[in-house]
PDB file of N, CA and C in Angstrom:
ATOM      1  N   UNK A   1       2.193  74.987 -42.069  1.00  0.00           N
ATOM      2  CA  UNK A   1       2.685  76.344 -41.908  1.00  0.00           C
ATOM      3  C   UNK A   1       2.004  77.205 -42.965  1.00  0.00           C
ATOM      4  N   UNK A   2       1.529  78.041 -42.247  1.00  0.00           N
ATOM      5  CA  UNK A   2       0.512  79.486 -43.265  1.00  0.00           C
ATOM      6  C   UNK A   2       1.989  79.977 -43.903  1.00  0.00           C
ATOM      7  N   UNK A   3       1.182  81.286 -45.246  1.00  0.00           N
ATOM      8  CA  UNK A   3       2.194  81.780 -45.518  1.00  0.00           C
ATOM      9  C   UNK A   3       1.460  83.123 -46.504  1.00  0.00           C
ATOM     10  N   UNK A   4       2.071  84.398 -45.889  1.00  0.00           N
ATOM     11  CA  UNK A   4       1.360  85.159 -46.144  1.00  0.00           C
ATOM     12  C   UNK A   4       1.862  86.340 -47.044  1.00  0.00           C
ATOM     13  N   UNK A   5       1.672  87.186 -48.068  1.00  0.00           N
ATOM     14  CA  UNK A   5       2.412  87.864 -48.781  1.00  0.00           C
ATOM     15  C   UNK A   5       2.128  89.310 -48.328  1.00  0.00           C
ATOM     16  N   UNK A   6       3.061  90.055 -48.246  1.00  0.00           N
ATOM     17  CA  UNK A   6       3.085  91.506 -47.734  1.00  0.00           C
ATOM     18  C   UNK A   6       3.653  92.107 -48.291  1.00  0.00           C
ATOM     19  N   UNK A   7       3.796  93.538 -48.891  1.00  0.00           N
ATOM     20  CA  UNK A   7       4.004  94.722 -49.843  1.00  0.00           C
ATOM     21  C   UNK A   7       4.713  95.841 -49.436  1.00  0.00           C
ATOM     22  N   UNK A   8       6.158  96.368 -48.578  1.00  0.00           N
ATOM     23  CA  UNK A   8       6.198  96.979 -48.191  1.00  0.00           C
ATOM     24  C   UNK A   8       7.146  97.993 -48.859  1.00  0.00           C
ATOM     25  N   UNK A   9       6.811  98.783 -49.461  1.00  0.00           N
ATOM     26  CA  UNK A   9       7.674 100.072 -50.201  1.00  0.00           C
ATOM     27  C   UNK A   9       7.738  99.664 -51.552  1.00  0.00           C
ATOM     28  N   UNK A  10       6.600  98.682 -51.903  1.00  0.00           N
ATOM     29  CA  UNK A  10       6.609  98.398 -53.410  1.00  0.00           C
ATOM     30  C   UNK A  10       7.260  96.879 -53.812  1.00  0.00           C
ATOM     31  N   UNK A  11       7.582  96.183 -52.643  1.00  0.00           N
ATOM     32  CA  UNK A  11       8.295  95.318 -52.662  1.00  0.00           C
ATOM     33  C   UNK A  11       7.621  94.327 -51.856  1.00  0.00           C
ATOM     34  N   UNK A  12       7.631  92.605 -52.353  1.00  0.00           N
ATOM     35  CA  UNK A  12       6.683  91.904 -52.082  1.00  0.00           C
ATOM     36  C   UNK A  12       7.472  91.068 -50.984  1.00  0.00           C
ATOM     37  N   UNK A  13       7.308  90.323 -50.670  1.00  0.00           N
ATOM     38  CA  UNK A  13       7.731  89.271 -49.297  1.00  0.00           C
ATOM     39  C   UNK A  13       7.068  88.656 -48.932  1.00  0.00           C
ATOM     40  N   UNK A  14       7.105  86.993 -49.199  1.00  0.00           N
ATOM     41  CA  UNK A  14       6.851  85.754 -48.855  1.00  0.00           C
ATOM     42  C   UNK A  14       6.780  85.717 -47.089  1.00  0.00           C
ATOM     43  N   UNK A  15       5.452  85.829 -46.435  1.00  0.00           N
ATOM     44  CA  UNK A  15       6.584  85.653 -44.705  1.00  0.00           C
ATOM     45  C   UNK A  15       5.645  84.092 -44.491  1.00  0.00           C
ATOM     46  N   UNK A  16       6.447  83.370 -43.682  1.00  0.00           N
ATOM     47  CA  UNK A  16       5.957  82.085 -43.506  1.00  0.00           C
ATOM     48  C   UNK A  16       5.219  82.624 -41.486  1.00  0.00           C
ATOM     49  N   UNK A  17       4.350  81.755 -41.337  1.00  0.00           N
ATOM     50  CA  UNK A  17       3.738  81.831 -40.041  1.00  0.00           C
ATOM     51  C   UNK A  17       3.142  80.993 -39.645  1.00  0.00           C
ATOM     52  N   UNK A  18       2.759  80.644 -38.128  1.00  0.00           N
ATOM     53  CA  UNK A  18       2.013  78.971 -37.830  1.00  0.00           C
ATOM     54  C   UNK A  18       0.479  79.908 -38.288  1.00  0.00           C
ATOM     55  N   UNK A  19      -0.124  78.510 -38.607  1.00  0.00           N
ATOM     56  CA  UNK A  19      -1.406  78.565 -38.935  1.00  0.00           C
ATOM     57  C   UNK A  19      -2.335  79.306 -38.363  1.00  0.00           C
ATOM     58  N   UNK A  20      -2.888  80.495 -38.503  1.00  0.00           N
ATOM     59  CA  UNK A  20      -4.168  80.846 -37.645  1.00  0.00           C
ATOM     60  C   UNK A  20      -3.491  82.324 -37.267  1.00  0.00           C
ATOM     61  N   UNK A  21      -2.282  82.511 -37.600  1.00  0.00           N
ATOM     62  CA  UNK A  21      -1.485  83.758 -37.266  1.00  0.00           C
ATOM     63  C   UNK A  21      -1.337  84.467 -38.451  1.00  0.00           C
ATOM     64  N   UNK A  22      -2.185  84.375 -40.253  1.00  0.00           N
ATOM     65  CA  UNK A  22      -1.999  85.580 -41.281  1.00  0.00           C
ATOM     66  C   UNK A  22      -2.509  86.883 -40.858  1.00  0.00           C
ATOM     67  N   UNK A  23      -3.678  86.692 -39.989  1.00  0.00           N
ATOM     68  CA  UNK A  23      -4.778  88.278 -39.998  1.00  0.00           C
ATOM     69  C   UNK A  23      -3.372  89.395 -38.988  1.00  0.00           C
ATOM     70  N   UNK A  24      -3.360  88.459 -38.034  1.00  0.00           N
ATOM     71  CA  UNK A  24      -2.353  89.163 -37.019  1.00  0.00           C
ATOM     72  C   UNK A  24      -1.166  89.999 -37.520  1.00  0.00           C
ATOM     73  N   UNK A  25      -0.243  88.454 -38.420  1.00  0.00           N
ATOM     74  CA  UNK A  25       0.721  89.329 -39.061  1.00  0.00           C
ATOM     75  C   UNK A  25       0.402  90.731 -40.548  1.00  0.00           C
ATOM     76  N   UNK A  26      -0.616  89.871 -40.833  1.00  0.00           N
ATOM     77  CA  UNK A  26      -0.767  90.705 -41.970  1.00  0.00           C
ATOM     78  C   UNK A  26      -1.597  92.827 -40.921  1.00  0.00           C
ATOM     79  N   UNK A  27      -1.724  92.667 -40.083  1.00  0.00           N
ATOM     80  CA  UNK A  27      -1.838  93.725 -39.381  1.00  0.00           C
ATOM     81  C   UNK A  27      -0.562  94.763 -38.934  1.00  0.00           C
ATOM     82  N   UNK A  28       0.463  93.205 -38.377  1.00  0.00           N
ATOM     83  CA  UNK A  28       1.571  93.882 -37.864  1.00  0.00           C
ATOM     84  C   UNK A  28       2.601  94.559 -39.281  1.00  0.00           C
ATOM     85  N   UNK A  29       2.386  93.836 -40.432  1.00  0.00           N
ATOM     86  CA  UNK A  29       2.684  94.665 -41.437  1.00  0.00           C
ATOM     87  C   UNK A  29       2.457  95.688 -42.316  1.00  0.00           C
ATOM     88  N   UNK A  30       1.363  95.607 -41.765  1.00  0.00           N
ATOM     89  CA  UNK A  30       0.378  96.945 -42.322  1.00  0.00           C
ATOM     90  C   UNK A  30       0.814  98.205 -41.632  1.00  0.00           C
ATOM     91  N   UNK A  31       1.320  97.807 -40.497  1.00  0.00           N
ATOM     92  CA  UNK A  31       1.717  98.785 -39.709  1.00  0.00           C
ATOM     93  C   UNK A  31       3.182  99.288 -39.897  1.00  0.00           C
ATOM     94  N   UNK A  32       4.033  98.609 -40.376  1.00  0.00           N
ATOM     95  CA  UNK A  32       5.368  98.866 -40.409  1.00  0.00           C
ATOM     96  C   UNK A  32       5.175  98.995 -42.075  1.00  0.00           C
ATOM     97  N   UNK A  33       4.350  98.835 -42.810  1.00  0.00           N
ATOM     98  CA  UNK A  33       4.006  99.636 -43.939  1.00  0.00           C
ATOM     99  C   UNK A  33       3.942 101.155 -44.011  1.00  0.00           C
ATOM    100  N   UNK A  34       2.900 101.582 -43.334  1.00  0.00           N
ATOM    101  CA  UNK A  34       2.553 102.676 -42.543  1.00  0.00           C
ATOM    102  C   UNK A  34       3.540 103.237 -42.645  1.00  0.00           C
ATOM    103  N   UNK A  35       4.506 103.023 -41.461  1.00  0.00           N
ATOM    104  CA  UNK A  35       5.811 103.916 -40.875  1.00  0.00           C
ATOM    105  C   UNK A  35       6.564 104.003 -42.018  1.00  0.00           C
ATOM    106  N   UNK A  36       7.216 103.106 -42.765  1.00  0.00           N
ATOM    107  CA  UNK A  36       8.150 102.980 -44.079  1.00  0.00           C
ATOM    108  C   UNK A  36       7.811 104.089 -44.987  1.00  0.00           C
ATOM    109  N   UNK A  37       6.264 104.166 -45.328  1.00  0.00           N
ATOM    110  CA  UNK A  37       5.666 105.105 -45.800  1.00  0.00           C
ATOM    111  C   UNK A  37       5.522 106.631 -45.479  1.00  0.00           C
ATOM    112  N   UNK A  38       5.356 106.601 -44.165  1.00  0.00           N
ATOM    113  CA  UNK A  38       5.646 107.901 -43.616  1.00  0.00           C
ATOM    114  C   UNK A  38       6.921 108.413 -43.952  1.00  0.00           C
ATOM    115  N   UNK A  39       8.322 107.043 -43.618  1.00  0.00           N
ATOM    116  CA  UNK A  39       9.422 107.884 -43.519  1.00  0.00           C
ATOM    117  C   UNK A  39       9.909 108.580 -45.163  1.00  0.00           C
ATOM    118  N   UNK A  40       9.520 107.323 -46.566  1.00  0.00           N
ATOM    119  CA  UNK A  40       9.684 107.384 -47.821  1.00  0.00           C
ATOM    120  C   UNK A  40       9.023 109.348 -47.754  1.00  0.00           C
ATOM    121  N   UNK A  41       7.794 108.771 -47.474  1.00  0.00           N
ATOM    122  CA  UNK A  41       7.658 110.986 -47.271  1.00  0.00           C
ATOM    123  C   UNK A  41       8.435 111.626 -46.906  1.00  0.00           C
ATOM    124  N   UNK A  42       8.847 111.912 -45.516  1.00  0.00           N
ATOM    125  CA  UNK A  42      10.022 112.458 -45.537  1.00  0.00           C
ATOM    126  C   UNK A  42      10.955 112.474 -45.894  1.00  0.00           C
ATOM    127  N   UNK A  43      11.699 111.328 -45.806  1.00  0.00           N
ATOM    128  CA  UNK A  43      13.792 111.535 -46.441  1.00  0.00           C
ATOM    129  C   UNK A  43      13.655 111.149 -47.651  1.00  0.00           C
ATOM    130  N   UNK A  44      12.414 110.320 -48.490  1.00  0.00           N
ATOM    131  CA  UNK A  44      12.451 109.817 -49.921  1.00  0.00           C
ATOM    132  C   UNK A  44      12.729 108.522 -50.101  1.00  0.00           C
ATOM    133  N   UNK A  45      13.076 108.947 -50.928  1.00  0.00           N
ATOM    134  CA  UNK A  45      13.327 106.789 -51.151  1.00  0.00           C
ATOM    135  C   UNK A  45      15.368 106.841 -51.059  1.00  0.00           C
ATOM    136  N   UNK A  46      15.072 105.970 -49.801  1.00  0.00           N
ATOM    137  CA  UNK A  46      16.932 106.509 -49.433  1.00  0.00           C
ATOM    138  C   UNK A  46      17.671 104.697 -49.465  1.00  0.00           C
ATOM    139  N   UNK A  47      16.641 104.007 -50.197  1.00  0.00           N
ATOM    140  CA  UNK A  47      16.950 102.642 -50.116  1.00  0.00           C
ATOM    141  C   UNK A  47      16.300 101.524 -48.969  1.00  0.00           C
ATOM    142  N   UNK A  48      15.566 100.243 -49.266  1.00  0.00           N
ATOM    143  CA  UNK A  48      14.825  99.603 -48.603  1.00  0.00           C
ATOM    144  C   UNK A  48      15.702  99.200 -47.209  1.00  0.00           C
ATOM    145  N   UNK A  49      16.704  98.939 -47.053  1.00  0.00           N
ATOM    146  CA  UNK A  49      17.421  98.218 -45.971  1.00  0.00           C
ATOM    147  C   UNK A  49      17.564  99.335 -44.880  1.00  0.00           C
ATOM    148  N   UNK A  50      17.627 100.501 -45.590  1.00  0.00           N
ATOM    149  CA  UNK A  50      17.606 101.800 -44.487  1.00  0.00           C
ATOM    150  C   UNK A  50      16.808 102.204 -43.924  1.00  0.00           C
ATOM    151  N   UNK A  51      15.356 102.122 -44.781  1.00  0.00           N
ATOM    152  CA  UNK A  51      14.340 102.206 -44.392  1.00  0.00           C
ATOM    153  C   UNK A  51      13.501 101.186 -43.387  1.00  0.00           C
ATOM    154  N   UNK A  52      13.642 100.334 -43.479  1.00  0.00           N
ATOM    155  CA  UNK A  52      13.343  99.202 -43.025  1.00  0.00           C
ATOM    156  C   UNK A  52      14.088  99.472 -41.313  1.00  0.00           C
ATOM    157  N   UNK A  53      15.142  99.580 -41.728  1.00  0.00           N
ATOM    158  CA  UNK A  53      15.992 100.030 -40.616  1.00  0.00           C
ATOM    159  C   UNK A  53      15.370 100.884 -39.888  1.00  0.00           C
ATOM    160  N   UNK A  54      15.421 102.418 -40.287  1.00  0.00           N
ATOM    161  CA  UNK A  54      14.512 103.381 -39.837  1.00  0.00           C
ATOM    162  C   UNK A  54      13.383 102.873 -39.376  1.00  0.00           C
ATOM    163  N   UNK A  55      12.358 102.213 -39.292  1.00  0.00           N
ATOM    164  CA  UNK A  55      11.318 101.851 -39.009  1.00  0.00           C
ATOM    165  C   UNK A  55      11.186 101.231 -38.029  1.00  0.00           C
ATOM    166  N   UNK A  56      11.826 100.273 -37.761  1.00  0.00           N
ATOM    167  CA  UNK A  56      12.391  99.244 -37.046  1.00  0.00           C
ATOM    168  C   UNK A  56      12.924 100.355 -35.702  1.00  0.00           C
ATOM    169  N   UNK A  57      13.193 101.256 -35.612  1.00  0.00           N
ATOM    170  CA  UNK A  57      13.975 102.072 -34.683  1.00  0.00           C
ATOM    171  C   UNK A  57      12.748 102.902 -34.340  1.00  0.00           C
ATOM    172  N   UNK A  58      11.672 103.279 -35.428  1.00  0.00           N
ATOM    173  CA  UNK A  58      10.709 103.574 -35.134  1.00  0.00           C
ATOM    174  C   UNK A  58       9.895 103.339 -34.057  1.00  0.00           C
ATOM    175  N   UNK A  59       9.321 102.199 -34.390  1.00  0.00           N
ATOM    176  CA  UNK A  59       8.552 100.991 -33.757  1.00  0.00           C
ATOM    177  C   UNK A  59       9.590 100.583 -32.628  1.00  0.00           C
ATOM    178  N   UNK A  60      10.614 100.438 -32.132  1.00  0.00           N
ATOM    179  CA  UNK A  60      11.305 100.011 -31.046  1.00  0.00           C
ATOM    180  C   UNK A  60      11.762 101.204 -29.991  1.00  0.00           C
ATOM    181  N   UNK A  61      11.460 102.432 -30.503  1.00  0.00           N
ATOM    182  CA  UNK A  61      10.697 103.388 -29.653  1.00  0.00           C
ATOM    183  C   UNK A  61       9.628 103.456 -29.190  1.00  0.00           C
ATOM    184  N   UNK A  62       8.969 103.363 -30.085  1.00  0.00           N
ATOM    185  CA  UNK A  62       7.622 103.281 -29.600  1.00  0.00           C
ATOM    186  C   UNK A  62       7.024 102.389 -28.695  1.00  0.00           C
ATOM    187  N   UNK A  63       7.708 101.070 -28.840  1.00  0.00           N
ATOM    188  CA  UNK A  63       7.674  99.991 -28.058  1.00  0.00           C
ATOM    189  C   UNK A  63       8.524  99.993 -26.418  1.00  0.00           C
ATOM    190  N   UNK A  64       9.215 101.067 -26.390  1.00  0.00           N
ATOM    191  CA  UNK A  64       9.960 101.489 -25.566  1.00  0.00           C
ATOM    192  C   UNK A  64       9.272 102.329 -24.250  1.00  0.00           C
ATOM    193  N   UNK A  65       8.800 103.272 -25.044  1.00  0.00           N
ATOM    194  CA  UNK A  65       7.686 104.295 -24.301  1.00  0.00           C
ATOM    195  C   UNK A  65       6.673 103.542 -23.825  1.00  0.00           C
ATOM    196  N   UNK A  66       6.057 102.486 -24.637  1.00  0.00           N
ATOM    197  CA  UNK A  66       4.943 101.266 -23.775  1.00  0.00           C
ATOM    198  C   UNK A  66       5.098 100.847 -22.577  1.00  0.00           C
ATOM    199  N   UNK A  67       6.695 100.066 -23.191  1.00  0.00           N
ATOM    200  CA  UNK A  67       6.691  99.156 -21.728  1.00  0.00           C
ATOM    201  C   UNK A  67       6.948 100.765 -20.731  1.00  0.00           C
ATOM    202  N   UNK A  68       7.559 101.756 -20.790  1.00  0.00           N
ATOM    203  CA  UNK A  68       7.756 102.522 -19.496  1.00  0.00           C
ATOM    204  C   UNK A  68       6.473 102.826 -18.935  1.00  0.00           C
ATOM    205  N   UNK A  69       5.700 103.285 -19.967  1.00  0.00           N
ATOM    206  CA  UNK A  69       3.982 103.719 -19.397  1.00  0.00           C
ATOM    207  C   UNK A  69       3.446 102.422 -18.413  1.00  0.00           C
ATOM    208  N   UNK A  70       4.254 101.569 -18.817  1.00  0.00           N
ATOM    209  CA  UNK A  70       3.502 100.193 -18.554  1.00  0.00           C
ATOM    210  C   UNK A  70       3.944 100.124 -17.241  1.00  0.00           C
ATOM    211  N   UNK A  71       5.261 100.550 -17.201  1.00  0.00           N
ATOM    212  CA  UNK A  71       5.911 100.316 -15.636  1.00  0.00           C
ATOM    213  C   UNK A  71       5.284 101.055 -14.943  1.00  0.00           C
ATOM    214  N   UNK A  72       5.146 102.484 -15.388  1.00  0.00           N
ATOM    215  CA  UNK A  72       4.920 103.537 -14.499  1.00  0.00           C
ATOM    216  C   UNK A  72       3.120 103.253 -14.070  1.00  0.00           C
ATOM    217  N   UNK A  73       2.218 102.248 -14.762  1.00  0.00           N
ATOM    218  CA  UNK A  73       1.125 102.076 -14.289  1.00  0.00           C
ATOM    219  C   UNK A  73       1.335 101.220 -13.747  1.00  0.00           C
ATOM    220  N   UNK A  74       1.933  99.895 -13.809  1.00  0.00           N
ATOM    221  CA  UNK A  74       2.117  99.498 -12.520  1.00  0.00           C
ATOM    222  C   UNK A  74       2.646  99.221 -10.990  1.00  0.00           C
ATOM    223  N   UNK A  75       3.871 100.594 -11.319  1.00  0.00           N
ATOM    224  CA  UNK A  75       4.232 101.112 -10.052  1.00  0.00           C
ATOM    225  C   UNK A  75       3.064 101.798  -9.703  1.00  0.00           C
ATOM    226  N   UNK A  76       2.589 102.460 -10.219  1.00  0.00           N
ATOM    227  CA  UNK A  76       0.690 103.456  -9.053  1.00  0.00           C
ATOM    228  C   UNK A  76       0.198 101.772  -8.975  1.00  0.00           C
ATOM    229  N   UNK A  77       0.077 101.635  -9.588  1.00  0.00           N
ATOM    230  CA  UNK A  77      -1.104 100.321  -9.154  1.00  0.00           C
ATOM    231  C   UNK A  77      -0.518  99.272  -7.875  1.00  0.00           C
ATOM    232  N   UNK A  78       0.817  98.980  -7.623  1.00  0.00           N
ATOM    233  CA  UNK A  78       1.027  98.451  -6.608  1.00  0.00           C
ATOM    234  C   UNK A  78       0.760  99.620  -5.376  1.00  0.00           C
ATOM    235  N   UNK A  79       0.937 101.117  -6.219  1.00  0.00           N
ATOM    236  CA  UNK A  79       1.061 101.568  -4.776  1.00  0.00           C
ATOM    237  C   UNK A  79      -0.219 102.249  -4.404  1.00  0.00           C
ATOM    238  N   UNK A  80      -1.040 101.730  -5.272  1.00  0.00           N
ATOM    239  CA  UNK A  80      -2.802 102.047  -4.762  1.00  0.00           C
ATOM    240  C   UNK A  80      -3.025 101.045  -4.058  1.00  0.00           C
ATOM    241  N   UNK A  81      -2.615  99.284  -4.341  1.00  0.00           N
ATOM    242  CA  UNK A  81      -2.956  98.333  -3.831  1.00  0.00           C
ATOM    243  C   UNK A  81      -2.560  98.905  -2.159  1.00  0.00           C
ATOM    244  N   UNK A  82      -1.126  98.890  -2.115  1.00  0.00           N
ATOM    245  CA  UNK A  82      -0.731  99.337  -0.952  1.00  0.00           C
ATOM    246  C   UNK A  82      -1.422 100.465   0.136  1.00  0.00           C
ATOM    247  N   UNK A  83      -2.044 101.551  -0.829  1.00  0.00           N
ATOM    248  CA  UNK A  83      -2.350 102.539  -0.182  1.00  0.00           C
ATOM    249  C   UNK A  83      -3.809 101.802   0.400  1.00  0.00           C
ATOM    250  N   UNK A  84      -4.623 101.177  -0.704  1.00  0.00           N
ATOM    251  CA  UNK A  84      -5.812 100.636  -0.215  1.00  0.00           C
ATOM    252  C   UNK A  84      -5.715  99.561   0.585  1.00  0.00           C
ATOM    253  N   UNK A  85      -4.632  99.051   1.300  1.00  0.00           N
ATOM    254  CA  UNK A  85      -4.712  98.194   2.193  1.00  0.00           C
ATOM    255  C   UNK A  85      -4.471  98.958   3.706  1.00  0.00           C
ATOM    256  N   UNK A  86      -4.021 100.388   3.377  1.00  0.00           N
ATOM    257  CA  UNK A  86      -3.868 100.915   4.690  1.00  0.00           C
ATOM    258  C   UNK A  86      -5.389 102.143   4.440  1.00  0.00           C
ATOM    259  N   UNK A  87      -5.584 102.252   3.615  1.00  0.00           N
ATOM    260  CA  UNK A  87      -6.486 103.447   3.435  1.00  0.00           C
ATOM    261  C   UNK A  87      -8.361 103.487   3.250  1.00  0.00           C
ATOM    262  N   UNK A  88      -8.293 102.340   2.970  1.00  0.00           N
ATOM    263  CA  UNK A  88      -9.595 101.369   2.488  1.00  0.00           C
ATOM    264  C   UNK A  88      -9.948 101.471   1.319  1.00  0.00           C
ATOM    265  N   UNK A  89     -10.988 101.018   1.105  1.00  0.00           N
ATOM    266  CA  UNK A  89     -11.868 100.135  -0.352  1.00  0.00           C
ATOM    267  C   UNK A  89     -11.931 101.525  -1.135  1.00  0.00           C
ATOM    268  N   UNK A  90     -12.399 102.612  -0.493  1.00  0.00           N
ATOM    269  CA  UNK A  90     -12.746 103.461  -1.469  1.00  0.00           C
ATOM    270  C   UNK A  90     -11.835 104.062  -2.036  1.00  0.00           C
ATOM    271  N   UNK A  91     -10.960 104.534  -1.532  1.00  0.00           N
ATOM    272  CA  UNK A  91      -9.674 105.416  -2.292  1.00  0.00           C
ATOM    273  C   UNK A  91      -8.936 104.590  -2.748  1.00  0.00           C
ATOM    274  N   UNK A  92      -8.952 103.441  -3.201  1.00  0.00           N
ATOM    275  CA  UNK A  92      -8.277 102.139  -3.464  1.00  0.00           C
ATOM    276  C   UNK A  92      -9.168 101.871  -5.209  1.00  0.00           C
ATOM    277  N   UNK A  93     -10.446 101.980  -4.980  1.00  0.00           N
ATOM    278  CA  UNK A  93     -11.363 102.108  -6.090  1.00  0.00           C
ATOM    279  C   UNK A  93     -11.136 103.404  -6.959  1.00  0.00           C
ATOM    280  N   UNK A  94     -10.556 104.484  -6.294  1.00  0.00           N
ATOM    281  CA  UNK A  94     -10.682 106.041  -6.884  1.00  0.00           C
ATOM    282  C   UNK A  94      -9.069 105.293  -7.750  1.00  0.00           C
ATOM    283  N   UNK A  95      -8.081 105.001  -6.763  1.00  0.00           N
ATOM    284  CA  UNK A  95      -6.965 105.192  -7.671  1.00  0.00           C
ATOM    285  C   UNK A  95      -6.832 104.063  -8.877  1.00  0.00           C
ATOM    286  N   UNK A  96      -7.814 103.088  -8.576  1.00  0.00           N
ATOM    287  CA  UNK A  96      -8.013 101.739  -9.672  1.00  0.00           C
ATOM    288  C   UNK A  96      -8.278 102.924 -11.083  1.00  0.00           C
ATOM    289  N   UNK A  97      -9.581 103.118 -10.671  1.00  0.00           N
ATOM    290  CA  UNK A  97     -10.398 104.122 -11.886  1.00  0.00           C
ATOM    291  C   UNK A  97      -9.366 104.895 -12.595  1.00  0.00           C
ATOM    292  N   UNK A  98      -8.374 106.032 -11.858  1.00  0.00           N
ATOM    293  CA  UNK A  98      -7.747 106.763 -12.723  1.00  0.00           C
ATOM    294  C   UNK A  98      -6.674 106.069 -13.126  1.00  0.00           C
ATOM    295  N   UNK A  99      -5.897 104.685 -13.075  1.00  0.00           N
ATOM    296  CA  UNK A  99      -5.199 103.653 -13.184  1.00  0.00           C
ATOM    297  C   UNK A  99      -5.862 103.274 -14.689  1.00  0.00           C
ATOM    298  N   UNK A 100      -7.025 103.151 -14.546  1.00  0.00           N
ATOM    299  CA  UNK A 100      -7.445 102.737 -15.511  1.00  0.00           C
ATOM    300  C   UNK A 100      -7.552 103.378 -17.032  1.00  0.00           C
ATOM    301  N   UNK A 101      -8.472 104.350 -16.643  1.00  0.00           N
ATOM    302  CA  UNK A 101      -8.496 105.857 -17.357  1.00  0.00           C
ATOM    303  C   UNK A 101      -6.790 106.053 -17.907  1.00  0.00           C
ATOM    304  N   UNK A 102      -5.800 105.964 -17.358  1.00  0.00           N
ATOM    305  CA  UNK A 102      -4.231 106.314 -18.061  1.00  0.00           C
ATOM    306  C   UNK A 102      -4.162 104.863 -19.087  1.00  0.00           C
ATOM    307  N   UNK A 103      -4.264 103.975 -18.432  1.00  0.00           N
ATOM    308  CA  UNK A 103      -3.675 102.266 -19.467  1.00  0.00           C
ATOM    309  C   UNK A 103      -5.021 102.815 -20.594  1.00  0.00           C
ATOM    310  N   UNK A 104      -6.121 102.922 -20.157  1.00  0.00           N
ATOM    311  CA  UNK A 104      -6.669 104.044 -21.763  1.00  0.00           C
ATOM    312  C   UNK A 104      -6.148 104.316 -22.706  1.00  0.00           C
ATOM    313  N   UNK A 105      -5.946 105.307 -22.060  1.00  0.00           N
ATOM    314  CA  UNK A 105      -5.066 106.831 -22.885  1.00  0.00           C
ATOM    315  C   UNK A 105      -4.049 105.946 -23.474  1.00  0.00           C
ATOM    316  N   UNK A 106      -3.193 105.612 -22.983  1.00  0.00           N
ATOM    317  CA  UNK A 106      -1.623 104.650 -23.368  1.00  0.00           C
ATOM    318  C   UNK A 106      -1.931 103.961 -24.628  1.00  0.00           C
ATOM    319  N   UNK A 107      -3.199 103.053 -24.373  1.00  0.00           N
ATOM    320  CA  UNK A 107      -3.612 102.208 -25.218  1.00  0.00           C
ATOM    321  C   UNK A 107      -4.316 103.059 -26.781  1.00  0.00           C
ATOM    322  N   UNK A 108      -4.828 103.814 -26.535  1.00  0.00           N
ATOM    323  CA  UNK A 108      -5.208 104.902 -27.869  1.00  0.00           C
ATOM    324  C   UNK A 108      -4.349 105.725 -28.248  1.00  0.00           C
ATOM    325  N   UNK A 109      -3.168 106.129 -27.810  1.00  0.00           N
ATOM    326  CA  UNK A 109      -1.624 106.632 -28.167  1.00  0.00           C
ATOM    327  C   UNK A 109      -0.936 105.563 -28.609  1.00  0.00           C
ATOM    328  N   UNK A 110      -1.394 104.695 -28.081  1.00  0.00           N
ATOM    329  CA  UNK A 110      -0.581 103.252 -29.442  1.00  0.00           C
ATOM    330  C   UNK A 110      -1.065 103.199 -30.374  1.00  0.00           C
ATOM    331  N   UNK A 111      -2.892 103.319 -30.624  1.00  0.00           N
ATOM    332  CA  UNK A 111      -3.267 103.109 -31.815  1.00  0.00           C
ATOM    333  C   UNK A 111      -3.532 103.940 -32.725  1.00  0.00           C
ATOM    334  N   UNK A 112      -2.953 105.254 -32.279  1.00  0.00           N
ATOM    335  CA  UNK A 112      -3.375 106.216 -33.083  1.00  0.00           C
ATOM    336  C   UNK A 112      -1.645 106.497 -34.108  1.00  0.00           C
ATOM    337  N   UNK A 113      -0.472 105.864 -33.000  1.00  0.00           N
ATOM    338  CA  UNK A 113       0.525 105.944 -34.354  1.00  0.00           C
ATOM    339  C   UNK A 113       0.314 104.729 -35.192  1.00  0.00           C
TER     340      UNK A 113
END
């Protein structure tokens, strides 16, 4: 078992992980670093467990809005499949493309918070 150390609001933490999973986690904490940090900007330092908290509510919004984008592309996408089985190859290809072009966008609105 790996085991990787992370820094978040000035404060250190031991996290244990299977082997081959530090770069990953040490990303996913970088990120909820990030947010903690953002929020310490705004409300201040209002205590780690709150913050942590806050963040956590953060990120589980955000994670929220995913999966819906996620639904809502693959409701068009079944219903391009559908349309391109009555409509043919090409307008089936047009609605793939702008299908695609949105899970894009979605995907660079994740990485830009």
């Amino acid at each position: 078992m790996a085991h990787l150390n992370v820094t978040i609001n000035g404060r250190n933490y031991a996290i244990a992980c299977e082997d081959g999973q530090q770069e990953h986690l040490g990303r996913l904490a970088d990120y909820v670093k990030a947010r903690v940090d953002e929020l310490v900007d705004s409300v201040g330092q209002i205590g780690d467990a709150r913050l942590l908290l806050m963040a956590s509510l953060l990120v589980s919004d955000e994670l929220s809005d995913a999966y819906s984008d996620l639904e809502a592309v693959r409701a068009a996408l079944e219903e391009a499949s559908q349309a391109g089985a009555a409509a043919g190859a090409d307008e089936t290809t047009v609605l793939i493309e702008q299908m695609a072009a949105r899970i894009e966008a979605i995907a660079e609105q994740l990485e830009a918070t």
